[in-house]
C-alpha atoms as a PDB file:
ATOM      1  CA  UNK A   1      61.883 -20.605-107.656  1.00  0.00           C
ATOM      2  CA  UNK A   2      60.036 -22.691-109.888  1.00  0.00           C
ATOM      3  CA  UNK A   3      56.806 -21.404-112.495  1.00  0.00           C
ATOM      4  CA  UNK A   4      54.703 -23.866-114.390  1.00  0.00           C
ATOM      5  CA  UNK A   5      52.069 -21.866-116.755  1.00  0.00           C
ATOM      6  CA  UNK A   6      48.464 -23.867-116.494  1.00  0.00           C
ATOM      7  CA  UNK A   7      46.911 -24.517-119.878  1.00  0.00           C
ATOM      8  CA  UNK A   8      42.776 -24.015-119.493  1.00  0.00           C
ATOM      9  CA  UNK A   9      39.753 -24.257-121.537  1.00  0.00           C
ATOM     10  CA  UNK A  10      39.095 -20.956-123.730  1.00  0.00           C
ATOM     11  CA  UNK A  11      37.142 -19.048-121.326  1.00  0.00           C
ATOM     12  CA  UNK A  12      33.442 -17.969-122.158  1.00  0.00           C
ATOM     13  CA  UNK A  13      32.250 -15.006-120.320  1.00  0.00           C
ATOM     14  CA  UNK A  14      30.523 -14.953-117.241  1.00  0.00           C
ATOM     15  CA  UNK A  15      31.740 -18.293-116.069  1.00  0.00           C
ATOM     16  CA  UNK A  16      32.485 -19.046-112.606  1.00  0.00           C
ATOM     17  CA  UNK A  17      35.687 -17.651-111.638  1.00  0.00           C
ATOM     18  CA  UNK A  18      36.437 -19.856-108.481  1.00  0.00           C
ATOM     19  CA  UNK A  19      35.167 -22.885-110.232  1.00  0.00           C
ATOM     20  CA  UNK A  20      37.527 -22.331-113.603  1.00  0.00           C
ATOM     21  CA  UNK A  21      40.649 -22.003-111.756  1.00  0.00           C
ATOM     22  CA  UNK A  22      40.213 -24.518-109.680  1.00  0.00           C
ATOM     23  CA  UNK A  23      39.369 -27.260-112.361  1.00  0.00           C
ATOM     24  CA  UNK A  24      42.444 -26.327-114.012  1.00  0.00           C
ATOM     25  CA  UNK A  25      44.654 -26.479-111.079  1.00  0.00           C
ATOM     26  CA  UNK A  26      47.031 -29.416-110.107  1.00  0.00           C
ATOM     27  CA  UNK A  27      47.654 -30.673-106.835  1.00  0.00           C
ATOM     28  CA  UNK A  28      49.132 -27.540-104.642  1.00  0.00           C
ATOM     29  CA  UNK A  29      51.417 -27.622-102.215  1.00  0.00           C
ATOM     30  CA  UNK A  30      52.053 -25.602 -99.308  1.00  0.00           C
ATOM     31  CA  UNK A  31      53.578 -22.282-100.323  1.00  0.00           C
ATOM     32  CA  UNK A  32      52.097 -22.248-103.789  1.00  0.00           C
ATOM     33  CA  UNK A  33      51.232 -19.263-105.474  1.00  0.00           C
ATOM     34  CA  UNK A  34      48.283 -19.016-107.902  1.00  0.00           C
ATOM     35  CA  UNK A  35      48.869 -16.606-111.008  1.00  0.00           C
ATOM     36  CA  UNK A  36      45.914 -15.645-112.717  1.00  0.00           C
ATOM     37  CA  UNK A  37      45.742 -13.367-115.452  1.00  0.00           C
ATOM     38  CA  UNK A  38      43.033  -9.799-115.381  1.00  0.00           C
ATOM     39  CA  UNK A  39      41.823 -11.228-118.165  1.00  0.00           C
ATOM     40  CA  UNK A  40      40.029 -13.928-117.150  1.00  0.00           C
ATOM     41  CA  UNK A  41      39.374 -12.347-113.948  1.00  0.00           C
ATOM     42  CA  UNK A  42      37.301  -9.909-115.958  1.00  0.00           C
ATOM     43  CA  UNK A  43      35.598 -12.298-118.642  1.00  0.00           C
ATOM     44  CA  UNK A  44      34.341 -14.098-115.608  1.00  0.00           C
ATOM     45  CA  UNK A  45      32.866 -11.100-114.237  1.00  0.00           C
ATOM     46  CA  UNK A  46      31.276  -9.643-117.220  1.00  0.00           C
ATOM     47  CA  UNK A  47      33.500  -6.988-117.592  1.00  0.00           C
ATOM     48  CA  UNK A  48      33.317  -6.283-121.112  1.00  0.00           C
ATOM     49  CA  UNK A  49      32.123  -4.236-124.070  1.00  0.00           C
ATOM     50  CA  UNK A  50      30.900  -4.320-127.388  1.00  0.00           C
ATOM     51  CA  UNK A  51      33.101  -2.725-129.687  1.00  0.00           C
ATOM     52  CA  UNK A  52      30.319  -1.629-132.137  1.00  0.00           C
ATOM     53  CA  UNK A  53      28.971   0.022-129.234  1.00  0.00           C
ATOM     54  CA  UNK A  54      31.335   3.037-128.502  1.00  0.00           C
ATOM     55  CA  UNK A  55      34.954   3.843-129.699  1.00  0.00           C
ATOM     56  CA  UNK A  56      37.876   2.822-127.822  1.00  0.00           C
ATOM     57  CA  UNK A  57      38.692   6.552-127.445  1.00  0.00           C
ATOM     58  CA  UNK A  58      35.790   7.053-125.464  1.00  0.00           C
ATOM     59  CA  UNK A  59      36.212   3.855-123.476  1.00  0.00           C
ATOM     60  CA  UNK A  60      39.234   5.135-122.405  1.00  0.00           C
ATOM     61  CA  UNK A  61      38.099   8.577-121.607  1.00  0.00           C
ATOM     62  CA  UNK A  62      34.983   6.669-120.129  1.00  0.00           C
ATOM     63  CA  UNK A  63      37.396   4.341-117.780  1.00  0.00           C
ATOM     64  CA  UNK A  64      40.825   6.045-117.003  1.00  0.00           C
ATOM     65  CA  UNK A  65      41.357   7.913-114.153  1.00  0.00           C
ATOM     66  CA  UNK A  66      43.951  10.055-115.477  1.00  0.00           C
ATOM     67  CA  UNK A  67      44.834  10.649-119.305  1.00  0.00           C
ATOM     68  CA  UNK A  68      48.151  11.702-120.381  1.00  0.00           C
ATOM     69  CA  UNK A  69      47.946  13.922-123.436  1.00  0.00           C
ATOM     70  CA  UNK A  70      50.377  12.792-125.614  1.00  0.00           C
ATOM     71  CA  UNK A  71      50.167  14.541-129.796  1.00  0.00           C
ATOM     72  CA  UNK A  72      51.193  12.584-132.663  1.00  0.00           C
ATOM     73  CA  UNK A  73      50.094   9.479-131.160  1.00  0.00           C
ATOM     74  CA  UNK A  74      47.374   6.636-132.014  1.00  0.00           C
ATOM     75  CA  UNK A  75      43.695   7.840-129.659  1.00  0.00           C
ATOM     76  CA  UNK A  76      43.370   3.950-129.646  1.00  0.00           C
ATOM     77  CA  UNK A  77      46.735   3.426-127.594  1.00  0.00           C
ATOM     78  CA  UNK A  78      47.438   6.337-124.945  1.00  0.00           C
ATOM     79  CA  UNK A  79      48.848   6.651-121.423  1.00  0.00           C
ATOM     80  CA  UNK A  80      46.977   6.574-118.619  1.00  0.00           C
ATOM     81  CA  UNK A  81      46.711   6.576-115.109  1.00  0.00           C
ATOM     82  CA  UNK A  82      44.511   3.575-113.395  1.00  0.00           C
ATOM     83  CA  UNK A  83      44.722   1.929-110.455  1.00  0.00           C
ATOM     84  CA  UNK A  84      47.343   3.940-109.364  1.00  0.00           C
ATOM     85  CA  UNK A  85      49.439   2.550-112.203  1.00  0.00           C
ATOM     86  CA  UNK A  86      50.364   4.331-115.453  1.00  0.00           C
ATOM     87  CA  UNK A  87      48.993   1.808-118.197  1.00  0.00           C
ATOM     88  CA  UNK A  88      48.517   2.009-122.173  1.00  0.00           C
ATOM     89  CA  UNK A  89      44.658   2.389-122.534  1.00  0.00           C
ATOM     90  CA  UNK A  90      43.353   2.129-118.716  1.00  0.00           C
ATOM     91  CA  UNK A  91      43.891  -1.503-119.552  1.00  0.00           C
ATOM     92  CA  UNK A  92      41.629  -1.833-122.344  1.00  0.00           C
ATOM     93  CA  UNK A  93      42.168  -5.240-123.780  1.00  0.00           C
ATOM     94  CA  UNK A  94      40.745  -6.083-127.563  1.00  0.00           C
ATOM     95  CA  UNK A  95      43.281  -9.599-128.012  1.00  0.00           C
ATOM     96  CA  UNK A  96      41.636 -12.568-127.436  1.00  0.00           C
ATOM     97  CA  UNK A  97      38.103 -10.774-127.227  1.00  0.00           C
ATOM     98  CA  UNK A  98      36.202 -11.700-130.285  1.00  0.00           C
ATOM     99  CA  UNK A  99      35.005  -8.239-130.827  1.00  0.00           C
ATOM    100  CA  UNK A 100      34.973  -7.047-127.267  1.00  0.00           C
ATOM    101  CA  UNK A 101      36.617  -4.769-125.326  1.00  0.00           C
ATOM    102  CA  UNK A 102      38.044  -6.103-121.963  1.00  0.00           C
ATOM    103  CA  UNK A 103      38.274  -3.877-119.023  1.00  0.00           C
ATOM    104  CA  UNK A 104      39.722  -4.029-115.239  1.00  0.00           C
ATOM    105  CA  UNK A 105      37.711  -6.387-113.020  1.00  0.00           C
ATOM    106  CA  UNK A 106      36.270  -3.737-111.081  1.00  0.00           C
ATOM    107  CA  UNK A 107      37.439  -4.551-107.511  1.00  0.00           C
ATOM    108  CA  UNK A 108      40.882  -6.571-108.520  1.00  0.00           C
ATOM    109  CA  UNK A 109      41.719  -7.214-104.572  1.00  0.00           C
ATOM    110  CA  UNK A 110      37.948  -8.552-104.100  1.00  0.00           C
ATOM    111  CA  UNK A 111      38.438 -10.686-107.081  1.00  0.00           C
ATOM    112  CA  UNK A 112      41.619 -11.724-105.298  1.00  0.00           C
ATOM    113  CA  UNK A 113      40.563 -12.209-101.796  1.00  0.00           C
ATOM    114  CA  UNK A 114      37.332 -14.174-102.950  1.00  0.00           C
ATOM    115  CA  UNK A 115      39.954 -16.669-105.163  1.00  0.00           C
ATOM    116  CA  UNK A 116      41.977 -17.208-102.252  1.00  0.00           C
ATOM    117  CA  UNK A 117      39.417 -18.031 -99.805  1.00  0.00           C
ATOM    118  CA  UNK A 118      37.700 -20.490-102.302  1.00  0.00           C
ATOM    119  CA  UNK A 119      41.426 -22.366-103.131  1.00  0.00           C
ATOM    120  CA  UNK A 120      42.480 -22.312 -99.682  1.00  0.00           C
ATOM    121  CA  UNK A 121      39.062 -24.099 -98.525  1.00  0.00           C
ATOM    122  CA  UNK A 122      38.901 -26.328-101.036  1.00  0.00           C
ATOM    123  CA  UNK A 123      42.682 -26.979-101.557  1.00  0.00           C
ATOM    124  CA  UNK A 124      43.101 -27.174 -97.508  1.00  0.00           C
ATOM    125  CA  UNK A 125      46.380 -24.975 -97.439  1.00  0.00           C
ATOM    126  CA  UNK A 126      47.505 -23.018 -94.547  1.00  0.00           C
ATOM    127  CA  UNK A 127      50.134 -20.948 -96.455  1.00  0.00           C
ATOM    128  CA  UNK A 128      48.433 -19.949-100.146  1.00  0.00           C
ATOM    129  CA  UNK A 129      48.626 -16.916-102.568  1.00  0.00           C
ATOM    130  CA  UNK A 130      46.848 -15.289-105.245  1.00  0.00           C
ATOM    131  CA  UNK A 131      48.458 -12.796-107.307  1.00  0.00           C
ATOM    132  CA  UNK A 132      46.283 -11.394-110.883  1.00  0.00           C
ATOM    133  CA  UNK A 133      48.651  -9.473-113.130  1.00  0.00           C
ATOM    134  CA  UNK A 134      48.325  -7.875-116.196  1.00  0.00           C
ATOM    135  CA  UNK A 135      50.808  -7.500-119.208  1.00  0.00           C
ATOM    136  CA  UNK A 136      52.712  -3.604-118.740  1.00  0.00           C
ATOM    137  CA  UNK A 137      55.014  -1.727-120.713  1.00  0.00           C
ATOM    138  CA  UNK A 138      58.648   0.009-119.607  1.00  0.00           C
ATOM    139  CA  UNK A 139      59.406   3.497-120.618  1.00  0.00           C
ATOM    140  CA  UNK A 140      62.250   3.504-123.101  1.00  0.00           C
ATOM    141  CA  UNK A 141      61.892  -0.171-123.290  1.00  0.00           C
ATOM    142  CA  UNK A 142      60.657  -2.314-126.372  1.00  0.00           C
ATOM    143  CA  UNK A 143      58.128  -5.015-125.590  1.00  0.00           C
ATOM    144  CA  UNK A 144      55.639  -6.172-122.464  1.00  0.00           C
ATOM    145  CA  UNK A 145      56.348  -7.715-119.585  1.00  0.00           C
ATOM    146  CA  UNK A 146      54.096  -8.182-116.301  1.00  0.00           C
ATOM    147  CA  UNK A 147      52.742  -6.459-112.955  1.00  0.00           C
ATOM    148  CA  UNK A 148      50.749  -7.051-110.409  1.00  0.00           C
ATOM    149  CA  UNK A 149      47.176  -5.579-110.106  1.00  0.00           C
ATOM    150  CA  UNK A 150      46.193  -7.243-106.665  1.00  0.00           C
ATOM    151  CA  UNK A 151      47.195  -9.630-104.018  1.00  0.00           C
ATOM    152  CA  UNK A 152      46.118 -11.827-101.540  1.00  0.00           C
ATOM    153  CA  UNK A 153      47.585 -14.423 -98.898  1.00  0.00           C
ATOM    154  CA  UNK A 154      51.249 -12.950 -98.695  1.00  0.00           C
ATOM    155  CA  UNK A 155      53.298  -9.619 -98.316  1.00  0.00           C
ATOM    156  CA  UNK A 156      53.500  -7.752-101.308  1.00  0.00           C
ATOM    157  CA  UNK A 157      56.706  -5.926-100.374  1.00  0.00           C
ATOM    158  CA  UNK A 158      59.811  -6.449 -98.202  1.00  0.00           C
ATOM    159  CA  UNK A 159      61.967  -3.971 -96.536  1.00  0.00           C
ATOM    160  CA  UNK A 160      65.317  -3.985 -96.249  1.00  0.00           C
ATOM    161  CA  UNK A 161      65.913  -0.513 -94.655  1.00  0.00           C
ATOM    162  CA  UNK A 162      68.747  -1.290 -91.832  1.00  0.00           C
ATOM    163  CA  UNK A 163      69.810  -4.799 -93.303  1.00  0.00           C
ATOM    164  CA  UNK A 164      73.830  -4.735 -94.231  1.00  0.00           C
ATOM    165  CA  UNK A 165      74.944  -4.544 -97.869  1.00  0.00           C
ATOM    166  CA  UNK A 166      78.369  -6.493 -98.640  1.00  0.00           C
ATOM    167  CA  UNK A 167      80.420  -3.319 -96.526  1.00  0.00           C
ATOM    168  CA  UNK A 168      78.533  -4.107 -93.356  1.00  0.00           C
ATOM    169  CA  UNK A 169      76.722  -0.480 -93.958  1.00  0.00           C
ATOM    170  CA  UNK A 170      72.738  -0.338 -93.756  1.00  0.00           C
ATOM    171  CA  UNK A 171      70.627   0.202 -96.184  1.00  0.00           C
ATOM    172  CA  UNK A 172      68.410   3.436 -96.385  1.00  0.00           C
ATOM    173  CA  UNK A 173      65.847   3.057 -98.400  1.00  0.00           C
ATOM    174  CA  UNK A 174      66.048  -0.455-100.192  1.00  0.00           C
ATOM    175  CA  UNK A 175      62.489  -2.709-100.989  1.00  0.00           C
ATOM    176  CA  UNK A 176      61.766  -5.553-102.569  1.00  0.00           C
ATOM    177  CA  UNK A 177      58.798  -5.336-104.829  1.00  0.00           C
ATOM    178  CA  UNK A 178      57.567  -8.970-104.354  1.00  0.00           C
ATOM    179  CA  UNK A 179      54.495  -8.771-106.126  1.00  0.00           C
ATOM    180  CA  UNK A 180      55.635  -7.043-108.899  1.00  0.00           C
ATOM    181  CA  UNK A 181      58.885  -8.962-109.533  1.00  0.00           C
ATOM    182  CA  UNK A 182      56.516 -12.455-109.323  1.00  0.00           C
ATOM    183  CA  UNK A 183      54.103 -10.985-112.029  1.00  0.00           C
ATOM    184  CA  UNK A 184      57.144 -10.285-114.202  1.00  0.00           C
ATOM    185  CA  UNK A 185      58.232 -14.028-114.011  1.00  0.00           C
ATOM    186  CA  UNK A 186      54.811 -15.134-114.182  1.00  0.00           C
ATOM    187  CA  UNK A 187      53.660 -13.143-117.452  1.00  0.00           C
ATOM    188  CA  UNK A 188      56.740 -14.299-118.977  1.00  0.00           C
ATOM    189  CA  UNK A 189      55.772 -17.603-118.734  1.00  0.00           C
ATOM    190  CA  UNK A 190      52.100 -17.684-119.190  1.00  0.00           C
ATOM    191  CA  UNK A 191      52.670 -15.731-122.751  1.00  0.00           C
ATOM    192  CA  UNK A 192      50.704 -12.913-124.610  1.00  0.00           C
ATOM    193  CA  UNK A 193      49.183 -14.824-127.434  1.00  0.00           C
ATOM    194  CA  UNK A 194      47.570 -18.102-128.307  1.00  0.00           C
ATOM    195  CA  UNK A 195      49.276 -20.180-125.511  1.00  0.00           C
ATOM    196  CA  UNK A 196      45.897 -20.066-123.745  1.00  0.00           C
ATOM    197  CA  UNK A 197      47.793 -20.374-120.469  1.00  0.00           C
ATOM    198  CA  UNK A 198      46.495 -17.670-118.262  1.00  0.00           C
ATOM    199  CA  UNK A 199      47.396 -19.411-115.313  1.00  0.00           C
ATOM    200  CA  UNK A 200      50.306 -20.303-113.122  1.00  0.00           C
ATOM    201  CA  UNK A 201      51.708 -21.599-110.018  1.00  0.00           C
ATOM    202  CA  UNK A 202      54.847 -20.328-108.493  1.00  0.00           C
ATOM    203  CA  UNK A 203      56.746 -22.488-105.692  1.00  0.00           C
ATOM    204  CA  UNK A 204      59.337 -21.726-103.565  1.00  0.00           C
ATOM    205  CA  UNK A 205      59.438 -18.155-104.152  1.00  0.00           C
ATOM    206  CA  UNK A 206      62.125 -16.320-101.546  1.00  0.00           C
ATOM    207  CA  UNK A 207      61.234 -12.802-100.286  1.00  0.00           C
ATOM    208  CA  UNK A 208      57.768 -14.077 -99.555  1.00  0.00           C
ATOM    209  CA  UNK A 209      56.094 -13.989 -96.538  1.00  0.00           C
ATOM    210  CA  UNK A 210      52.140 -15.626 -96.069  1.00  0.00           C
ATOM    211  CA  UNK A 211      50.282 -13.849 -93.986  1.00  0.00           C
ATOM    212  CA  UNK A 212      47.239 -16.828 -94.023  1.00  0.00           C
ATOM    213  CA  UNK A 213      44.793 -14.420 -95.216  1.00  0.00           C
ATOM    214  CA  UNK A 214      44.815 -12.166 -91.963  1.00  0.00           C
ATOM    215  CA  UNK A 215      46.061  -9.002 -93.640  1.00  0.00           C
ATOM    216  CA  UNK A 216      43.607  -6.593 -95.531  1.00  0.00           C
ATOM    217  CA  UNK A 217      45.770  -5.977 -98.537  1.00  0.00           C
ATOM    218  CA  UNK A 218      45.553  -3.121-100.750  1.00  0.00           C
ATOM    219  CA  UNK A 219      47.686  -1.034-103.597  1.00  0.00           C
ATOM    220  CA  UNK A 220      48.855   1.429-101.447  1.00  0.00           C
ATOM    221  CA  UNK A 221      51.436  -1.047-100.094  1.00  0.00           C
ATOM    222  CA  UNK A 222      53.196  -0.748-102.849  1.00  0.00           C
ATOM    223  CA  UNK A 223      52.147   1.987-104.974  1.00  0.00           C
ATOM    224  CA  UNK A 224      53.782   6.159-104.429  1.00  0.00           C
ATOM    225  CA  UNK A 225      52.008   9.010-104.328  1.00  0.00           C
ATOM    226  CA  UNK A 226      53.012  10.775-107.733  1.00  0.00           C
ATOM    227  CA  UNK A 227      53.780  14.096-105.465  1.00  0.00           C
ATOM    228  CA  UNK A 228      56.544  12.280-104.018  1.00  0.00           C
ATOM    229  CA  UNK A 229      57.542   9.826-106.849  1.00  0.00           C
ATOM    230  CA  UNK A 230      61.210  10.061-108.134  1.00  0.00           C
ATOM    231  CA  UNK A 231      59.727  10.654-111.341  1.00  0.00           C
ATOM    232  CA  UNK A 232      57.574  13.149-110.654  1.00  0.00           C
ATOM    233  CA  UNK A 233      59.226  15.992-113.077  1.00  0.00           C
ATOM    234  CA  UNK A 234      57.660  13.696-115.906  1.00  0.00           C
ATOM    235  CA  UNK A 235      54.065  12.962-114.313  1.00  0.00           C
ATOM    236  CA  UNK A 236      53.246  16.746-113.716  1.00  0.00           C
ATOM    237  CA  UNK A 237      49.627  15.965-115.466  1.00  0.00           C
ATOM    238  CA  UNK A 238      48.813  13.758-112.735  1.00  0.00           C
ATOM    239  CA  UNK A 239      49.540  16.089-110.210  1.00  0.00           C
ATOM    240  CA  UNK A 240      47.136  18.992-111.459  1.00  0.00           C
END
């Protein structure tokens, strides 16, 4: 698998998504996926906030689906639930803002599907993806790494249930997390400061399958139902 992080412009709000990315492309080549941070999918849509405007408490109350109450701890930097992911803040984003807060693009598979029809018309690729991430923590882990917010153009996950491990037994329940483990590598190389490299492109990837844009894609292909989550006995706030 090979990743090359894109260096851009700075990015002004409310520019032209589609346009941006593809003026900072390279040449693509069948297979390619296109690695966008939220970010910039959400400075290009406007969705941001003054931070003289309301606190980041409230933003958070204002934006998260779920918050975990957690004493002792910053208001600024709490757990929440959004998007069916648990995420410090609901995402809330003040690096790199200039004295906004940055939310979630409001419809991240829309943003997704609308970038992948634009490349793969203008790029004239049969086999293309488009995968926005967004930097995530680990629980009992120091540091950031990546996941994937939405998808579009390929398979997000890929089943191994009744494949043979080493022993010639099948497995029960094993997955691949496709999008997921490509945000990882991608985040890792695109950075978390003042790279200004919120782009990527990711060839010869294995696990992944294009589906050329035919499949309505959506987070419940990857994401569990707390109820039934192995680690439910720690979410029981969700599940109120």
């Amino acid at each position: 698998m090979q990743i090359k992080a894109i260096k851009t412009d700075r990015i002004t709000q409310s520019q032209d998504l589609n346009r941006f990315v593809d003026a900072a492309l390279p040449t693509l080549s069948e297979g390619t996926i296109v690695v966008i941070t939220s970010k910039v999918v959400s400075l290009c849509e406007g969705r941001t906030v003054d931070t003289a405007t309301i606190s980041k408490k409230d933003l958070i109350l204002q934006e998260a689906d779920c918050v975990i109450p957690s004493e002792g701890h910053d208001e600024r930097i709490v757990l929440t639930y959004k998007n069916h992911i648990l995420i410090p803040s609901a995402g809330i984003d003040e690096s790199n803002s200039n004295g906004r807060y940055i939310l979630y693009p409001k419809d991240p598979f829309l943003s997704a599907q609308n970038l992948y029809t634009y490349l793969k018309q203008q790029r004239h690729l049969k086999h293309l993806g488009v995968l926005i991430t967004d930097s995530h923590t680990t629980p009992l882990r120091r540091g950031v790494t990546g996941i994937a917010l939405a998808w579009w153009g390929f398979q997000p996950c890929k089943s191994l249930v009744g494949a043979p491990d080493l022993f010639g037994h099948p497995l029960q329940v094993t997955h691949i997390n496709v999008a997921d483990a490509l945000a990882v590598s991608a985040v890792f190389n695109m950075g978390e400061s003042s790279e200004c490299t919120p782009l990527a492109i990711i060839t010869e990837a294995p696990h992944v399958q294009f589906d050329n844009g035919a499949a309505k894609h959506e987070i419940d292909e990857i994401a569990i139902d707390p109820k039934i989550d192995l680690y439910r006995p720690l979410l029981k706030d969700l599940l109120k």
